[in-house]
Protein backbone atom coordinates (compact mmCIF):
# COMPACT_ATOMS: atom_id res chain seq x y z
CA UNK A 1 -20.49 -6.91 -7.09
CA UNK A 2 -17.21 -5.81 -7.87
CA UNK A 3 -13.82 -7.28 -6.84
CA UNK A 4 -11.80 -5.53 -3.80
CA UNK A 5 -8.46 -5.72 -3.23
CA UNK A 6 -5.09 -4.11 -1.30
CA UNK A 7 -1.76 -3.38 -2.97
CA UNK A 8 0.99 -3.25 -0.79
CA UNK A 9 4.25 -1.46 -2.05
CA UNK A 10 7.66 -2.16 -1.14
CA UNK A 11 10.79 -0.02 -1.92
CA UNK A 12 13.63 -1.98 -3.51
CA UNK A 13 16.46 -0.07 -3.20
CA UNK A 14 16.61 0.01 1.02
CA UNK A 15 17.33 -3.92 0.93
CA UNK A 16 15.29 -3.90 3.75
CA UNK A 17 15.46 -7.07 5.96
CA UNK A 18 12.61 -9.46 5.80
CA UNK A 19 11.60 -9.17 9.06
CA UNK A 20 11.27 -5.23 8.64
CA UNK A 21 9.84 -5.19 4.91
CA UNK A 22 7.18 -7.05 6.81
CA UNK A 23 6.43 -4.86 9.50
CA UNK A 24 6.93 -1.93 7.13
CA UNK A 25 4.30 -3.45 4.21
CA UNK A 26 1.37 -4.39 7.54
CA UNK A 27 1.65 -0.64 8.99
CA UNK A 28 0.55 0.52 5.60
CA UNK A 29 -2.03 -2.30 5.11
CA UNK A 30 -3.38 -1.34 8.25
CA UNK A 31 -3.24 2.11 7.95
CA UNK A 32 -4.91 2.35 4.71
CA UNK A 33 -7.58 0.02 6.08
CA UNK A 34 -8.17 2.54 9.52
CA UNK A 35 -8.27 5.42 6.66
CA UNK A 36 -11.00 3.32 4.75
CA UNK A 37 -12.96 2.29 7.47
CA UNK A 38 -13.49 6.44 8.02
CA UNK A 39 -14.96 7.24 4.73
CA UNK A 40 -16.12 3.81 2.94
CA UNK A 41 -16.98 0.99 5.92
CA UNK A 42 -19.22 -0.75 3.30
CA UNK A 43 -15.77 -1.02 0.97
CA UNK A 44 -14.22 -2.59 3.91
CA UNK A 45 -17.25 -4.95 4.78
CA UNK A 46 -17.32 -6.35 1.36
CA UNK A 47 -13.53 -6.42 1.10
CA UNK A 48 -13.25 -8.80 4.21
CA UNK A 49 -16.33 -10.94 2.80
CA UNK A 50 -14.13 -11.65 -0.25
CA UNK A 51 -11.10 -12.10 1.48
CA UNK A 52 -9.15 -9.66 2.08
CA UNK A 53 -6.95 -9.70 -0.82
CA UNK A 54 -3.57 -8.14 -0.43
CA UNK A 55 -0.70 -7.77 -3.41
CA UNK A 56 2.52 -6.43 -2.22
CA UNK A 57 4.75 -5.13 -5.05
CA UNK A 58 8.01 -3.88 -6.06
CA UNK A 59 8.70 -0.06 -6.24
CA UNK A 60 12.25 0.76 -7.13
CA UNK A 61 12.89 3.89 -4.92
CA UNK A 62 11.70 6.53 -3.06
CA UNK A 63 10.67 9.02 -6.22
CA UNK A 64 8.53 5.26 -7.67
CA UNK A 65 6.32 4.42 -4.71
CA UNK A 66 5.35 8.18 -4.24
CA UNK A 67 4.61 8.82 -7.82
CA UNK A 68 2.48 5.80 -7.20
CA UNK A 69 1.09 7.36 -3.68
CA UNK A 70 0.17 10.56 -5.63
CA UNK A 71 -1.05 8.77 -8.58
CA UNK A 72 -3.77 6.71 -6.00
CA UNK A 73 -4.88 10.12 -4.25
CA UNK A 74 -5.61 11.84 -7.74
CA UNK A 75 -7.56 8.51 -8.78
CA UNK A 76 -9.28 9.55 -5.85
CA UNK A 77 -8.10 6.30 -4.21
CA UNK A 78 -7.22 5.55 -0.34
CA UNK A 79 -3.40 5.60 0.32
CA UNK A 80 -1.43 5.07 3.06
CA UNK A 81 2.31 6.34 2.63
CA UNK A 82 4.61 5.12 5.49
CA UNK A 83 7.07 6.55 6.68
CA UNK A 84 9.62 5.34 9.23
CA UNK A 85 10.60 6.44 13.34
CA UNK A 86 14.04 5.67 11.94
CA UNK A 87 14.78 3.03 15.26
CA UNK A 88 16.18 0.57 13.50
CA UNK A 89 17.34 0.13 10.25
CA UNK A 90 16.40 3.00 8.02
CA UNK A 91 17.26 7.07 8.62
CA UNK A 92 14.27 8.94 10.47
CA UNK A 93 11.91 9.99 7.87
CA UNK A 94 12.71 7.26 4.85
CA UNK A 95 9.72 6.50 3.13
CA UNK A 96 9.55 2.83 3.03
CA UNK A 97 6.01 1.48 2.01
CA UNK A 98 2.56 2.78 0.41
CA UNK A 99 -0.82 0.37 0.39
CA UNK A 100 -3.56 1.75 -1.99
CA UNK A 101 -7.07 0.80 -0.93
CA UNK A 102 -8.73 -1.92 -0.57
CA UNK A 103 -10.90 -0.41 -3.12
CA UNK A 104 -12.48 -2.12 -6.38
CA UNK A 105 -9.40 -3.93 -8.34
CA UNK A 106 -9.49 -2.26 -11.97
CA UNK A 107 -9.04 1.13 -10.34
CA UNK A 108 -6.31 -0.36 -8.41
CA UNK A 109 -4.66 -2.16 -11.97
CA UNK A 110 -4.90 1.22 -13.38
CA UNK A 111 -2.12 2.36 -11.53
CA UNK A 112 0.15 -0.98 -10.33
CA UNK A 113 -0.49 -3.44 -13.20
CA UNK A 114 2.86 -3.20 -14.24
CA UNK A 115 5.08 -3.24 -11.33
CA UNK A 116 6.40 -6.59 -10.40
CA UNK A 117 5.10 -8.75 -7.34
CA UNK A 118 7.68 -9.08 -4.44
């Protein structure tokens, strides 16, 4: 059985506060999970069974994590780009956080083996 996992990516350069990288990094998790659910429950299923691992990563800026987000969708992949109401910290509309599957890990690595963890 392969090995499932969730990468979580984080933009760098908004110096976002901890508090609302976190919130940020779970509304993609959550949303790429609710997009999952739709088209793969079994990828889901297994995912939980093994864990749910999640990775959250370092993108540098806005152009990085959606050259990533694009990158996932023409793998074929599951993404989640989010992007913010603008009611707190960050302008309406910033982009702020992507989560790629959960989906089987080497596709994953394919695209975010070399970006650093947060």
């Amino acid at each position: 059985m392969p090995h499932y996992k969730q990468v979580i990516l984080v933009r760098q350069d908004l110096q976002l506060p901890k508090g609302k990288a976190c919130a940020q990094a779970a509304h993609a998790s959550v949303e790429a999970v609710l997009k999952t659910l739709n088209t793969h429950p079994e990828m889901v299923e297994a995912w939980r069974e093994q864990g749910m691992a999640k990775i959250t990563l370092k993108v540098k800026d806005e152009a990085h994590l959606v050259k990533l987000f694009q990158a996932a969708k023409d793998k074929r992949l599951i993404a989640a780009l989010i992007t913010d109401a603008g009611k707190t910290v960050v302008a309406p509309g910033t982009k702020t956080c992507a989560a790629i599957g959960p989906d089987e890990e080497e596709k994953i690595d394919l695209i975010t083996k070399d970006l650093p963890l947060l």
